[in-house]
PDB file of N, CA and C in Angstrom:
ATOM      1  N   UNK A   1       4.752  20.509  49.116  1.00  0.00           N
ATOM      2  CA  UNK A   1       4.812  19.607  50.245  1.00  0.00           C
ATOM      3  C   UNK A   1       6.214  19.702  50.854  1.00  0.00           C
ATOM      4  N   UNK A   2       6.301  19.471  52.501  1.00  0.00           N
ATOM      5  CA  UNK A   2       7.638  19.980  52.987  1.00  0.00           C
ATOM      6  C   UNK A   2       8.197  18.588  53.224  1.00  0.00           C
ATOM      7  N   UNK A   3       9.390  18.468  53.339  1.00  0.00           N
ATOM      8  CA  UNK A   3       9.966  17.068  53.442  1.00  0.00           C
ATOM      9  C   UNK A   3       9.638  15.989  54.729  1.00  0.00           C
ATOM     10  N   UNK A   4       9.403  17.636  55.728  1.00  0.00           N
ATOM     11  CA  UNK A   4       8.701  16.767  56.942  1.00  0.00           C
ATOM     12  C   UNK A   4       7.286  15.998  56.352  1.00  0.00           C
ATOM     13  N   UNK A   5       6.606  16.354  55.831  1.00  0.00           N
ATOM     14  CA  UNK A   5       5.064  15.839  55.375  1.00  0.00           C
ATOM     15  C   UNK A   5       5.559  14.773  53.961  1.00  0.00           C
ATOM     16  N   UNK A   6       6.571  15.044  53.326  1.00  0.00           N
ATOM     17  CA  UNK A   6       7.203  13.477  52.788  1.00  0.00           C
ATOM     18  C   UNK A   6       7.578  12.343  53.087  1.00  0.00           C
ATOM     19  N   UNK A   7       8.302  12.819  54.338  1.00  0.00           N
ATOM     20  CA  UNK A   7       8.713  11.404  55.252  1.00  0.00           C
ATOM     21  C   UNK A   7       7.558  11.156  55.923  1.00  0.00           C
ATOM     22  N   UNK A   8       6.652  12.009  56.694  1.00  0.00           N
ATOM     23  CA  UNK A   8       4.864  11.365  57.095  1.00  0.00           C
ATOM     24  C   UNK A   8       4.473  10.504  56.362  1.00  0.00           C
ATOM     25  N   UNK A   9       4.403  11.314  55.304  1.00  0.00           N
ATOM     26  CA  UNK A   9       3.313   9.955  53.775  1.00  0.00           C
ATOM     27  C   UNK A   9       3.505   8.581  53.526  1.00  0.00           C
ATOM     28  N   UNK A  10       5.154   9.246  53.472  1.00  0.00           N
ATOM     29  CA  UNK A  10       6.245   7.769  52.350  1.00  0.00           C
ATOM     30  C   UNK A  10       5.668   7.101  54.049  1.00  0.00           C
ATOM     31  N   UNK A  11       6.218   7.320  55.371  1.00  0.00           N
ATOM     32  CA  UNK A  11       6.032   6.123  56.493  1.00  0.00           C
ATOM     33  C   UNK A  11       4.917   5.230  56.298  1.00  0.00           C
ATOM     34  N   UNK A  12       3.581   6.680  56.478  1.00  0.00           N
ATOM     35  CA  UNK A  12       2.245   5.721  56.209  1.00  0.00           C
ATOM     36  C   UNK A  12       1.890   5.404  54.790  1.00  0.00           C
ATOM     37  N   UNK A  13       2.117   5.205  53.654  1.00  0.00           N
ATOM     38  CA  UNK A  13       2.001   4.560  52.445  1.00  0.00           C
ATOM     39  C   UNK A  13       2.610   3.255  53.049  1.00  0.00           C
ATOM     40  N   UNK A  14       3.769   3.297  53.506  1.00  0.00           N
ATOM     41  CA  UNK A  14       4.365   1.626  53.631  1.00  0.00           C
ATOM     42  C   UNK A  14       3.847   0.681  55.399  1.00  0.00           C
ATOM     43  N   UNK A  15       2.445   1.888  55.589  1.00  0.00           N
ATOM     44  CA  UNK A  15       2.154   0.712  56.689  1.00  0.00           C
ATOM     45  C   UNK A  15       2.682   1.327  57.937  1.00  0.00           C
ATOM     46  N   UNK A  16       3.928   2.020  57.993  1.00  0.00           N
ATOM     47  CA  UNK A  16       4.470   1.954  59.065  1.00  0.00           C
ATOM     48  C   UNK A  16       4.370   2.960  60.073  1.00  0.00           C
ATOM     49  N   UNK A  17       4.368   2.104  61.650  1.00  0.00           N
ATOM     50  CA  UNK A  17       4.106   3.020  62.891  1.00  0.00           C
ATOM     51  C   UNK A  17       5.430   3.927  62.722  1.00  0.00           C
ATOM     52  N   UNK A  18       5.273   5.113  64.182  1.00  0.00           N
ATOM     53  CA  UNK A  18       6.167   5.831  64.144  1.00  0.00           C
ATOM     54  C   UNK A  18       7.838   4.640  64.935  1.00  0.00           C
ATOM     55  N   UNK A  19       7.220   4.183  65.910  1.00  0.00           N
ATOM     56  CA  UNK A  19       7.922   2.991  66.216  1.00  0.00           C
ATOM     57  C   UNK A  19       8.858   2.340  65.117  1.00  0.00           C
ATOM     58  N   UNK A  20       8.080   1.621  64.377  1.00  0.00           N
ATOM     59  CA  UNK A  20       8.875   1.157  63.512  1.00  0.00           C
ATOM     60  C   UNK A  20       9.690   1.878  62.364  1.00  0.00           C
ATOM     61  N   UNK A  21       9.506   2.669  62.396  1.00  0.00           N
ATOM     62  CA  UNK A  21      10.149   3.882  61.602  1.00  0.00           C
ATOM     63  C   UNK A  21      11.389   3.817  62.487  1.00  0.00           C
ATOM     64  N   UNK A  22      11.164   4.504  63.710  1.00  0.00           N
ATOM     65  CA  UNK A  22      12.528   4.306  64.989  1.00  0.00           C
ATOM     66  C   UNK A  22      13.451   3.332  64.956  1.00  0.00           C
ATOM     67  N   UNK A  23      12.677   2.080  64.914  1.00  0.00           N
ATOM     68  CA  UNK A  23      13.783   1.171  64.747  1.00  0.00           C
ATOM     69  C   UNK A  23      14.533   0.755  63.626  1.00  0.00           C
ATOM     70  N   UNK A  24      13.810   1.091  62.374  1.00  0.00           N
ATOM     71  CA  UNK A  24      14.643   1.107  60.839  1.00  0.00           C
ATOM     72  C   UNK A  24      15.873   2.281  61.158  1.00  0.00           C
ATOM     73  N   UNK A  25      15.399   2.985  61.402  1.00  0.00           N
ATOM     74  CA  UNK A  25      16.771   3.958  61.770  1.00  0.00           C
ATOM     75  C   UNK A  25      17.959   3.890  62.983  1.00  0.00           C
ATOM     76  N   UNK A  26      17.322   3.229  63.685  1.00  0.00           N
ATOM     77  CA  UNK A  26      17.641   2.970  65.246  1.00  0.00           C
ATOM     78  C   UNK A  26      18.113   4.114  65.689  1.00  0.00           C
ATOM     79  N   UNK A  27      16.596   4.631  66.043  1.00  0.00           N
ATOM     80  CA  UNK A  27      16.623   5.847  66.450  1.00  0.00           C
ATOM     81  C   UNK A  27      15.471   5.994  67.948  1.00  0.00           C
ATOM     82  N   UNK A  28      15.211   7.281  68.449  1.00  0.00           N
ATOM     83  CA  UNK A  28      13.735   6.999  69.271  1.00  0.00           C
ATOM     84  C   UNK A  28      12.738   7.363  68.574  1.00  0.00           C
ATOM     85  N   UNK A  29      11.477   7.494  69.339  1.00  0.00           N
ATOM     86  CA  UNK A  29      10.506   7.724  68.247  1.00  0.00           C
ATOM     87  C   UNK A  29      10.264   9.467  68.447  1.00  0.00           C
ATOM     88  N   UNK A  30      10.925   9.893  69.375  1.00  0.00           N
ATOM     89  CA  UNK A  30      11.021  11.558  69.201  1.00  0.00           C
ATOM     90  C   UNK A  30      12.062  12.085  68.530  1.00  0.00           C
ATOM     91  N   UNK A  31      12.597  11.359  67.492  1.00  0.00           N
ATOM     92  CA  UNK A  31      13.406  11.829  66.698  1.00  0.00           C
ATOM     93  C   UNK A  31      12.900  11.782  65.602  1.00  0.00           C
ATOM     94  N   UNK A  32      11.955  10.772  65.342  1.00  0.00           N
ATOM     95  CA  UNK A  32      11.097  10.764  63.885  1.00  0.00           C
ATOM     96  C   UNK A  32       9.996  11.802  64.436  1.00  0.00           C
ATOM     97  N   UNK A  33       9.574  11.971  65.576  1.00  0.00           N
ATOM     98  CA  UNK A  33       8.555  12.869  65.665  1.00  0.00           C
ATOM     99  C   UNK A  33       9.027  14.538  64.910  1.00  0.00           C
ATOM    100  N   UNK A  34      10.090  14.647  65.447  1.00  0.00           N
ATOM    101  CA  UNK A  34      10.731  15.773  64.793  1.00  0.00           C
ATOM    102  C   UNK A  34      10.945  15.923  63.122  1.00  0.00           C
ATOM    103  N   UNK A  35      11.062  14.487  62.786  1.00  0.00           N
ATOM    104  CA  UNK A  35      11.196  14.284  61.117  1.00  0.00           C
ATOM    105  C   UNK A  35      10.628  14.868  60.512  1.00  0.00           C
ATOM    106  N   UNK A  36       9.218  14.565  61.413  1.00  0.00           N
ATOM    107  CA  UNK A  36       7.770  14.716  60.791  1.00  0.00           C
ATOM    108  C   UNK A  36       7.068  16.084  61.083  1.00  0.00           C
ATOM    109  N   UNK A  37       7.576  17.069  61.840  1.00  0.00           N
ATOM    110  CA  UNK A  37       6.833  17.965  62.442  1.00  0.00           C
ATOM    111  C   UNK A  37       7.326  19.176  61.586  1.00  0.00           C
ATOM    112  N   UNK A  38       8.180  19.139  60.733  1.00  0.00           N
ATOM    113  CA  UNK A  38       8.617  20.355  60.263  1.00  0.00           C
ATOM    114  C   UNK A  38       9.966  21.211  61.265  1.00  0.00           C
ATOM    115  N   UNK A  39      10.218  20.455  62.505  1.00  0.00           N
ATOM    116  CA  UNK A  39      11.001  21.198  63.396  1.00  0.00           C
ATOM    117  C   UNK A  39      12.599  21.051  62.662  1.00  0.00           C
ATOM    118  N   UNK A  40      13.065  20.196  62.212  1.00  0.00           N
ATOM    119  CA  UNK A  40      14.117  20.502  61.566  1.00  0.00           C
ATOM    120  C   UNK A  40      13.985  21.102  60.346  1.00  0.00           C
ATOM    121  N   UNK A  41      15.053  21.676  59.590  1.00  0.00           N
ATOM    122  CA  UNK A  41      14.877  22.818  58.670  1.00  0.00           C
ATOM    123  C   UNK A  41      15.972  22.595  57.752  1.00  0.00           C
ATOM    124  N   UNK A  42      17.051  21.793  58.303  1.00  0.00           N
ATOM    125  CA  UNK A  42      18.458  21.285  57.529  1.00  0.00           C
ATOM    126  C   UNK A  42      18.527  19.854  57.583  1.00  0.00           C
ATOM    127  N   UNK A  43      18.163  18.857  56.906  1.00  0.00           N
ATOM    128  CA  UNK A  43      18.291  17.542  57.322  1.00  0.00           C
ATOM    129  C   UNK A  43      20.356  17.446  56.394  1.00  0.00           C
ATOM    130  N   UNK A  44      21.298  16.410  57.353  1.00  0.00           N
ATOM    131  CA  UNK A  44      22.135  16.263  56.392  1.00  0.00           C
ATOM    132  C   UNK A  44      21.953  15.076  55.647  1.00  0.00           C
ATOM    133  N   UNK A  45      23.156  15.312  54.663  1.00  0.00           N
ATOM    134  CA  UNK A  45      22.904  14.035  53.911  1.00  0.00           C
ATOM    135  C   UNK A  45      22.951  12.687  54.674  1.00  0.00           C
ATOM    136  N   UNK A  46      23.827  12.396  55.441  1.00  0.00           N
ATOM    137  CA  UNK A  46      23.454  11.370  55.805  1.00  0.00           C
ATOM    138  C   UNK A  46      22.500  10.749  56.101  1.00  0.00           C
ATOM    139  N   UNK A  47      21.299  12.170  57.136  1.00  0.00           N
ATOM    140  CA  UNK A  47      20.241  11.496  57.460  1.00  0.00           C
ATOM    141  C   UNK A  47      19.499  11.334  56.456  1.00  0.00           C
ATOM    142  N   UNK A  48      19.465  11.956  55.516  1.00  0.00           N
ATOM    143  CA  UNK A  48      18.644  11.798  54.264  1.00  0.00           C
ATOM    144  C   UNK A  48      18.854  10.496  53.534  1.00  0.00           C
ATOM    145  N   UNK A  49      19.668  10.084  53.810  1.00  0.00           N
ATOM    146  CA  UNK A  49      20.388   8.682  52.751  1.00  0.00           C
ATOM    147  C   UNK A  49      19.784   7.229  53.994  1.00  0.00           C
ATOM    148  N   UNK A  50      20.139   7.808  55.472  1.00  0.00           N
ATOM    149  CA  UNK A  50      19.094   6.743  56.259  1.00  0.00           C
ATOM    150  C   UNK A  50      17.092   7.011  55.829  1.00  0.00           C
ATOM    151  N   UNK A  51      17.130   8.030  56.071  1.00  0.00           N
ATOM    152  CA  UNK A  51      15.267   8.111  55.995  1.00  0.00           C
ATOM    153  C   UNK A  51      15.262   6.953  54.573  1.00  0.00           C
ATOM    154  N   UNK A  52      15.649   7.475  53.231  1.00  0.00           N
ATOM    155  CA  UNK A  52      15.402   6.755  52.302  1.00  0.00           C
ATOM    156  C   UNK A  52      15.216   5.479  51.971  1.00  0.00           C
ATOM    157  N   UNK A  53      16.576   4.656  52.553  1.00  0.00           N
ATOM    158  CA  UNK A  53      16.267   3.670  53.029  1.00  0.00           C
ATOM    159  C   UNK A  53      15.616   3.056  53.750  1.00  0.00           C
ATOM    160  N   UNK A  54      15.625   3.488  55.003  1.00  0.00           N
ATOM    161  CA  UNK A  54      14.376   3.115  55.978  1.00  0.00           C
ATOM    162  C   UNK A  54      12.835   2.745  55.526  1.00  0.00           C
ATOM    163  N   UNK A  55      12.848   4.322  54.433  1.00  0.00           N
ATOM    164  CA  UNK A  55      11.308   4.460  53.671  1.00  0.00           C
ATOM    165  C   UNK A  55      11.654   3.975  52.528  1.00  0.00           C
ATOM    166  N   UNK A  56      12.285   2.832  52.031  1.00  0.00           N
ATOM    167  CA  UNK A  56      11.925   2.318  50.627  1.00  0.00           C
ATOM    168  C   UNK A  56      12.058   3.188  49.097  1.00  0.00           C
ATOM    169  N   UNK A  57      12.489   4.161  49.600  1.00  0.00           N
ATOM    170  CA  UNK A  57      12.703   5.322  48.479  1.00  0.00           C
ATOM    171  C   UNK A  57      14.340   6.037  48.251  1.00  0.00           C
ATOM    172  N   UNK A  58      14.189   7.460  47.542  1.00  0.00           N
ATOM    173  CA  UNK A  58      15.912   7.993  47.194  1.00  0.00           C
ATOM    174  C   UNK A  58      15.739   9.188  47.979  1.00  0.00           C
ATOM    175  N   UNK A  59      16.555  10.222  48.249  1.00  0.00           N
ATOM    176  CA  UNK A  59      16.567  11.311  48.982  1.00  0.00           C
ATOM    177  C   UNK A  59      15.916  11.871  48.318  1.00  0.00           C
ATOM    178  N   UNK A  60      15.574  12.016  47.197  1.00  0.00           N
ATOM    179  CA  UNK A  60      15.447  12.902  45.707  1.00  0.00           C
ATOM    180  C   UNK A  60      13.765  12.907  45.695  1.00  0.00           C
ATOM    181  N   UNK A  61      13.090  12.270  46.430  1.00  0.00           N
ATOM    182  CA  UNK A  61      12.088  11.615  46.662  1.00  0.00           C
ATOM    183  C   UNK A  61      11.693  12.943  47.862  1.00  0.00           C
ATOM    184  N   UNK A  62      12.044  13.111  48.487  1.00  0.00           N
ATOM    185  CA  UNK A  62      11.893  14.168  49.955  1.00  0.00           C
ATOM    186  C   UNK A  62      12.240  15.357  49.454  1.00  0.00           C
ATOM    187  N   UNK A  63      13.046  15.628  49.001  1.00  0.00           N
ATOM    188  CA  UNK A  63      13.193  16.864  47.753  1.00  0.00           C
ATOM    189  C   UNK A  63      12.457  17.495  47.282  1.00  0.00           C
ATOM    190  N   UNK A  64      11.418  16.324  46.646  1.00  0.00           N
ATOM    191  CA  UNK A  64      10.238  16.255  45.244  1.00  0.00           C
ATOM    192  C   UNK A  64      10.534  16.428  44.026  1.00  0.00           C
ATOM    193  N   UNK A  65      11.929  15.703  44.161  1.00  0.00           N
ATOM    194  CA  UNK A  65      12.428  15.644  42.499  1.00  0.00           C
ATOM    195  C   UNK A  65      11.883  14.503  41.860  1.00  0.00           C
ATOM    196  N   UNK A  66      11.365  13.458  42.468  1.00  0.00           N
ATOM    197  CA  UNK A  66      10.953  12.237  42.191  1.00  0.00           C
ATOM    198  C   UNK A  66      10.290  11.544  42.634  1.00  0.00           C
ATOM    199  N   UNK A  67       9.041  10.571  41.994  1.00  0.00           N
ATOM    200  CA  UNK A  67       8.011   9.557  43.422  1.00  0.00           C
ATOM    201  C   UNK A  67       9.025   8.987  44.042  1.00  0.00           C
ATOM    202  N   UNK A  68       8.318   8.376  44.857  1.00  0.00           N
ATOM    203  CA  UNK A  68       8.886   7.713  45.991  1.00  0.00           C
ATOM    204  C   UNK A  68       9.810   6.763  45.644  1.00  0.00           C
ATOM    205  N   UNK A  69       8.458   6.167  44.731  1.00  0.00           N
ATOM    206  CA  UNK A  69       9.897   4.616  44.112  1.00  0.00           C
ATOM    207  C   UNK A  69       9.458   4.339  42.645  1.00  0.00           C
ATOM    208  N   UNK A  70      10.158   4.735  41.762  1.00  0.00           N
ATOM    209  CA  UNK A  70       9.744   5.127  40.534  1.00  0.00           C
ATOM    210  C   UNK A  70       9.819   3.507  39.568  1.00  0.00           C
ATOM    211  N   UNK A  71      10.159   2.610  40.182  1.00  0.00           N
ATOM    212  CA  UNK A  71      10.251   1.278  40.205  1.00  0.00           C
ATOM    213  C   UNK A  71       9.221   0.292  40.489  1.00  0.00           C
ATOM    214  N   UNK A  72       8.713   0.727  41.708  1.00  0.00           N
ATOM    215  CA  UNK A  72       7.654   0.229  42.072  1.00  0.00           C
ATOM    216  C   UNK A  72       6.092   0.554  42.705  1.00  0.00           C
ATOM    217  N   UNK A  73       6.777   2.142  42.742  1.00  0.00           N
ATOM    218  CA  UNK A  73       5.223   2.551  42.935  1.00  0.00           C
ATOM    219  C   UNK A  73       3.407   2.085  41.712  1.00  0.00           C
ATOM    220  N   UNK A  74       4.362   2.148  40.729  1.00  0.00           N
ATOM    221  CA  UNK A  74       3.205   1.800  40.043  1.00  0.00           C
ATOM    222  C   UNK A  74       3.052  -0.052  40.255  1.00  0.00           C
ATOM    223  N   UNK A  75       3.875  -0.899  40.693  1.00  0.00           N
ATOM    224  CA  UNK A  75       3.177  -1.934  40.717  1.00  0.00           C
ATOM    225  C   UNK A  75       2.423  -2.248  41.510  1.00  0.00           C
ATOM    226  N   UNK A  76       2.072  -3.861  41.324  1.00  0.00           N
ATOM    227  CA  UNK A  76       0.280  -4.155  42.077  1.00  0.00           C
ATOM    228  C   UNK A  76       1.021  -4.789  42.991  1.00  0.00           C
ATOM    229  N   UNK A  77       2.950  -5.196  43.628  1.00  0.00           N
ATOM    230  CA  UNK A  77       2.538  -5.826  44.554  1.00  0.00           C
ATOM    231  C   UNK A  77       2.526  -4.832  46.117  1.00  0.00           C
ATOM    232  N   UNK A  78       2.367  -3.761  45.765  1.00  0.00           N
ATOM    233  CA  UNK A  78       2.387  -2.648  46.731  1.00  0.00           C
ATOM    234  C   UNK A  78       1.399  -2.687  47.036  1.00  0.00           C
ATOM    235  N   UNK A  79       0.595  -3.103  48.697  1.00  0.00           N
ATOM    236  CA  UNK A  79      -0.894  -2.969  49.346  1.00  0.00           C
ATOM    237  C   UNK A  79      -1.406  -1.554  48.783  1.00  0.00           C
ATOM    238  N   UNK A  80      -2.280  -1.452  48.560  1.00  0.00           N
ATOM    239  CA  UNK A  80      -2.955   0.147  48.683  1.00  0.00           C
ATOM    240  C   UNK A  80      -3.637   0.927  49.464  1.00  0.00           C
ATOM    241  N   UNK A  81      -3.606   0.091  50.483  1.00  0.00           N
ATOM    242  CA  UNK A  81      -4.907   0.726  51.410  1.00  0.00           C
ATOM    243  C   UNK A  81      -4.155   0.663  52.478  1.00  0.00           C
ATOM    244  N   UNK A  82      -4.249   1.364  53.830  1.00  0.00           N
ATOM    245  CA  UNK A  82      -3.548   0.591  54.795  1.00  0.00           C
ATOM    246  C   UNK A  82      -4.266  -0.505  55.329  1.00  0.00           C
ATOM    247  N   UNK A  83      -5.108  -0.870  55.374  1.00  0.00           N
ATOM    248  CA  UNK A  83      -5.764  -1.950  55.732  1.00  0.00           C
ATOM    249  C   UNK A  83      -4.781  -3.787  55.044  1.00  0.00           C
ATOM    250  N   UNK A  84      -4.785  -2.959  53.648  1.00  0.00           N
ATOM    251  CA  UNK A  84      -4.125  -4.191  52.940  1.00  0.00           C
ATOM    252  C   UNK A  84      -3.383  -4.627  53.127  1.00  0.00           C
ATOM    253  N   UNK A  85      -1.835  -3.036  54.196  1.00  0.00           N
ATOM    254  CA  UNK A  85      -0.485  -2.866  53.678  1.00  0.00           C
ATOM    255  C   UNK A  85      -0.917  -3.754  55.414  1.00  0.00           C
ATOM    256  N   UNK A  86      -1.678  -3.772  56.458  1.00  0.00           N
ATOM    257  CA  UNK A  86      -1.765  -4.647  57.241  1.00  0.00           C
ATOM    258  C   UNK A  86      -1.492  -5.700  57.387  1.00  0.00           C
ATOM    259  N   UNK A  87      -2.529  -6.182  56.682  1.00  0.00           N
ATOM    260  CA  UNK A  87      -2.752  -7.641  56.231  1.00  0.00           C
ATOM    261  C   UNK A  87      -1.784  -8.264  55.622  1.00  0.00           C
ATOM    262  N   UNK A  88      -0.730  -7.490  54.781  1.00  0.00           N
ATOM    263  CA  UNK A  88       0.242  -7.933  54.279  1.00  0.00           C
ATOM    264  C   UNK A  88       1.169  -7.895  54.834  1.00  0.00           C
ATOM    265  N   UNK A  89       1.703  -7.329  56.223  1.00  0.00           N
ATOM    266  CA  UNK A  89       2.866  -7.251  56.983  1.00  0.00           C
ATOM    267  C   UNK A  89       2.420  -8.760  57.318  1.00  0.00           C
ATOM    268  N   UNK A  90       0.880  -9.204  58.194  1.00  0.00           N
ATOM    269  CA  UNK A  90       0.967 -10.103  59.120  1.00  0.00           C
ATOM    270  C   UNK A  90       0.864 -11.646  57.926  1.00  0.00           C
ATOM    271  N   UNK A  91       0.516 -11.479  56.642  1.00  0.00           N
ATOM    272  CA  UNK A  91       0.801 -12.480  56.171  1.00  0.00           C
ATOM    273  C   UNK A  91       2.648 -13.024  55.460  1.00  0.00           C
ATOM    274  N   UNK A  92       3.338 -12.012  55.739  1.00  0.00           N
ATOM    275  CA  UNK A  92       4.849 -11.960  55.544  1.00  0.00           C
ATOM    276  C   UNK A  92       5.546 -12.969  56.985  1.00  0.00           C
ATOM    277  N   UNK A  93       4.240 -12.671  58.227  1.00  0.00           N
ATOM    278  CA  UNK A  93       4.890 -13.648  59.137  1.00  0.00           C
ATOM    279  C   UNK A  93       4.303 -14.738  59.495  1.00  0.00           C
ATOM    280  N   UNK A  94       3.542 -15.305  58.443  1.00  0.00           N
ATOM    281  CA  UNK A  94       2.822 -16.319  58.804  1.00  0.00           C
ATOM    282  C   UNK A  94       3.890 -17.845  58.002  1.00  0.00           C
ATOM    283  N   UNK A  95       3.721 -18.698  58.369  1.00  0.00           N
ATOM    284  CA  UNK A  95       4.048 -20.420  57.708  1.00  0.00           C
ATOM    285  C   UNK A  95       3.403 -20.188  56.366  1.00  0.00           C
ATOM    286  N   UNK A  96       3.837 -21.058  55.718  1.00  0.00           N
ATOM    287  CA  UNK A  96       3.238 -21.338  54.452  1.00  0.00           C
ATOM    288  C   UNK A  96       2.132 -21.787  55.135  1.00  0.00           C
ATOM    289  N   UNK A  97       1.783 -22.909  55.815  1.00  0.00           N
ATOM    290  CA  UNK A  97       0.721 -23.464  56.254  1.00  0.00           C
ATOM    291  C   UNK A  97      -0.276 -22.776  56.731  1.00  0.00           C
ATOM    292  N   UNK A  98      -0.013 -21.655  57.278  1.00  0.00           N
ATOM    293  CA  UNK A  98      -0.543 -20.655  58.092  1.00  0.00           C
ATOM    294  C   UNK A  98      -1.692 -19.765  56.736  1.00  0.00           C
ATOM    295  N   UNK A  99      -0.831 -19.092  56.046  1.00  0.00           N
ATOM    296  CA  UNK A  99      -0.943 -18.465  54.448  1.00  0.00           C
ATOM    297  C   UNK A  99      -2.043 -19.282  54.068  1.00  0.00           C
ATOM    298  N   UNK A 100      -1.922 -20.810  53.426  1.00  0.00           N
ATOM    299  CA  UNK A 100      -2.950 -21.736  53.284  1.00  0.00           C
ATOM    300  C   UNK A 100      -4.197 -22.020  53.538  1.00  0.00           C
ATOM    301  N   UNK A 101      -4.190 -21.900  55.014  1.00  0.00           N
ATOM    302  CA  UNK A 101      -5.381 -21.950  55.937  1.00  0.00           C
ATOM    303  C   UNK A 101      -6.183 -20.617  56.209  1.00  0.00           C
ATOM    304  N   UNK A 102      -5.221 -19.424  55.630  1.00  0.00           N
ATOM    305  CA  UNK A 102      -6.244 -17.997  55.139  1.00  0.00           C
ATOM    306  C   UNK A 102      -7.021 -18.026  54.015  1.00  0.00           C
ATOM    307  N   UNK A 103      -6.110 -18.542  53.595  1.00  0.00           N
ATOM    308  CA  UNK A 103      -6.879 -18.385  51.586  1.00  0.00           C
ATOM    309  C   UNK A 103      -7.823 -19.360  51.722  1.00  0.00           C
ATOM    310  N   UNK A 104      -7.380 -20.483  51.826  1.00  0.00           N
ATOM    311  CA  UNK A 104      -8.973 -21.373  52.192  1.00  0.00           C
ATOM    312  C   UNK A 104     -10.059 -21.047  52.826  1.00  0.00           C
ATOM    313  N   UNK A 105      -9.925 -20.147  53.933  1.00  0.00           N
ATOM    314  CA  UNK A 105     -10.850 -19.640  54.844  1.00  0.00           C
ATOM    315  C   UNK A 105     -11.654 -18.527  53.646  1.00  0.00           C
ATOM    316  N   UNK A 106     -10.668 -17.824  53.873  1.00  0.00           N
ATOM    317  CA  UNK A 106     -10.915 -16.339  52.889  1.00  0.00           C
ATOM    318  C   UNK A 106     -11.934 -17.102  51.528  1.00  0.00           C
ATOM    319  N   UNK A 107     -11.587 -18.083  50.550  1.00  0.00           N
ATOM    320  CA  UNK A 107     -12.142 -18.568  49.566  1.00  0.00           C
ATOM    321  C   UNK A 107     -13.661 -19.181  50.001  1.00  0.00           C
ATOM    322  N   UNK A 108     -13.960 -19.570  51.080  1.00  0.00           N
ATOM    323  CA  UNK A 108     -14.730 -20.005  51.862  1.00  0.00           C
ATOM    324  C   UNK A 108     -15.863 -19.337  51.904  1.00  0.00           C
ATOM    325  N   UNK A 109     -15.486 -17.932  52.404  1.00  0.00           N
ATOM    326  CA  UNK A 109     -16.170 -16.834  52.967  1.00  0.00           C
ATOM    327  C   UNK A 109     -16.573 -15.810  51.470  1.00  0.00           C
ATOM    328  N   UNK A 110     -15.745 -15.868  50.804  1.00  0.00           N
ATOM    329  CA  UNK A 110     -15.518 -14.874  49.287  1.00  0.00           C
ATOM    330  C   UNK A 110     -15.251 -15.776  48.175  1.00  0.00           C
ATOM    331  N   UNK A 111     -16.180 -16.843  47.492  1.00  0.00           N
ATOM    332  CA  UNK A 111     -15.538 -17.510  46.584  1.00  0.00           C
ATOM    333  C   UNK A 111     -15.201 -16.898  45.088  1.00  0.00           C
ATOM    334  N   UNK A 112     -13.909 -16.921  44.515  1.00  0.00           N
ATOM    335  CA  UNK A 112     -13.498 -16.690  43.555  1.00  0.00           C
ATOM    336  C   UNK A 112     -12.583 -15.380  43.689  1.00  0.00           C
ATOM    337  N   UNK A 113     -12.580 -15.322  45.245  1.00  0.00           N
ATOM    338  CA  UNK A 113     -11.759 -14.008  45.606  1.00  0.00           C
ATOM    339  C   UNK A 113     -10.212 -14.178  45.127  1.00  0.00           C
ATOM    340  N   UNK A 114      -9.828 -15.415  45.209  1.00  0.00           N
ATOM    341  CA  UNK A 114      -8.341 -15.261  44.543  1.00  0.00           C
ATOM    342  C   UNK A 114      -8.044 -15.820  43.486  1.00  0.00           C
ATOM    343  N   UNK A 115      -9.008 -15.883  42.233  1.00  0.00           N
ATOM    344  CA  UNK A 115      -9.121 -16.688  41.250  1.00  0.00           C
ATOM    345  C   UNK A 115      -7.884 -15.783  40.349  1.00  0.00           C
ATOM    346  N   UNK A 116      -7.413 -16.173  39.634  1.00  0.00           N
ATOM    347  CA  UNK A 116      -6.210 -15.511  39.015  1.00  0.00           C
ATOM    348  C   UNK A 116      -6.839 -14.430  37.963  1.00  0.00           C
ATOM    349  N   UNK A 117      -5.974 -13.360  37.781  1.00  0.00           N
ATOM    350  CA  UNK A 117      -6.724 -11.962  37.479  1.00  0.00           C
ATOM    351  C   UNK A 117      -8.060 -11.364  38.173  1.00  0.00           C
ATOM    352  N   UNK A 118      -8.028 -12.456  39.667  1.00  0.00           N
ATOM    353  CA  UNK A 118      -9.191 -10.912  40.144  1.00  0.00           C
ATOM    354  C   UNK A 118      -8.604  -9.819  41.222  1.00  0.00           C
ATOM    355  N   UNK A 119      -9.013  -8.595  40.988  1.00  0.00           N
ATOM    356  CA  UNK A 119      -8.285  -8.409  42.047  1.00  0.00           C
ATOM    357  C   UNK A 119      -9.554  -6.865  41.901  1.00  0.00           C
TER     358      UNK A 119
END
């Protein structure tokens, strides 16, 4: 796998548009287009030390010396689907109250859906 198609993955594993990729870097989004296309061939370190951050991971990671996030890839609070990693951006901006009035709904519609250990 080429580092351009590492930084693709790692973006969409964490959900994220090319947009928002742009602005973690504060960059445009034809500069990540290039990230991603294979058109660069020398990334420097620096940019390598921004992508990482940006993407939640180490340079070493784009390399393929290492997963992404050897910390937390294996845990459960990482969405898995993008659908999930969705749902979980827009519940990061909701009120507690807001949060509340999902799960109630959601429990409503799916009972025992958030009963502790189901998942």
């Amino acid at each position: 796998m080429t580092i351009a198609e590492r930084i693709r993955n790692r973006r969409l594993e964490l959900g994220l548009s090319v947009d928002d990729l742009a602005n973690r870097l504060q960059k445009n989004r034809a500069t990540v287009y290039r990230y991603e296309s294979n058109y660069i061939k020398s990334y420097s370190p620096d940019v390598m030390e921004s992508l990482a951050k940006a993407l939640e991971t180490t340079p070493a990671y784009f390399y393929g010396y290492e997963e992404a996030d050897p910390e937390t890839e294996s845990s459960s609070t990482i969405p898995r689907t993008p659908e999930a990693r969705l749902l979980a951006r827009g519940v990061d901006k909701m009120t507690a109250e807001q949060r509340e009035t999902i799960i109630n709904i959601m429990n409503g519609l799916y009972p025992g859906l958030f009963e502790k250990g189901a998942e």
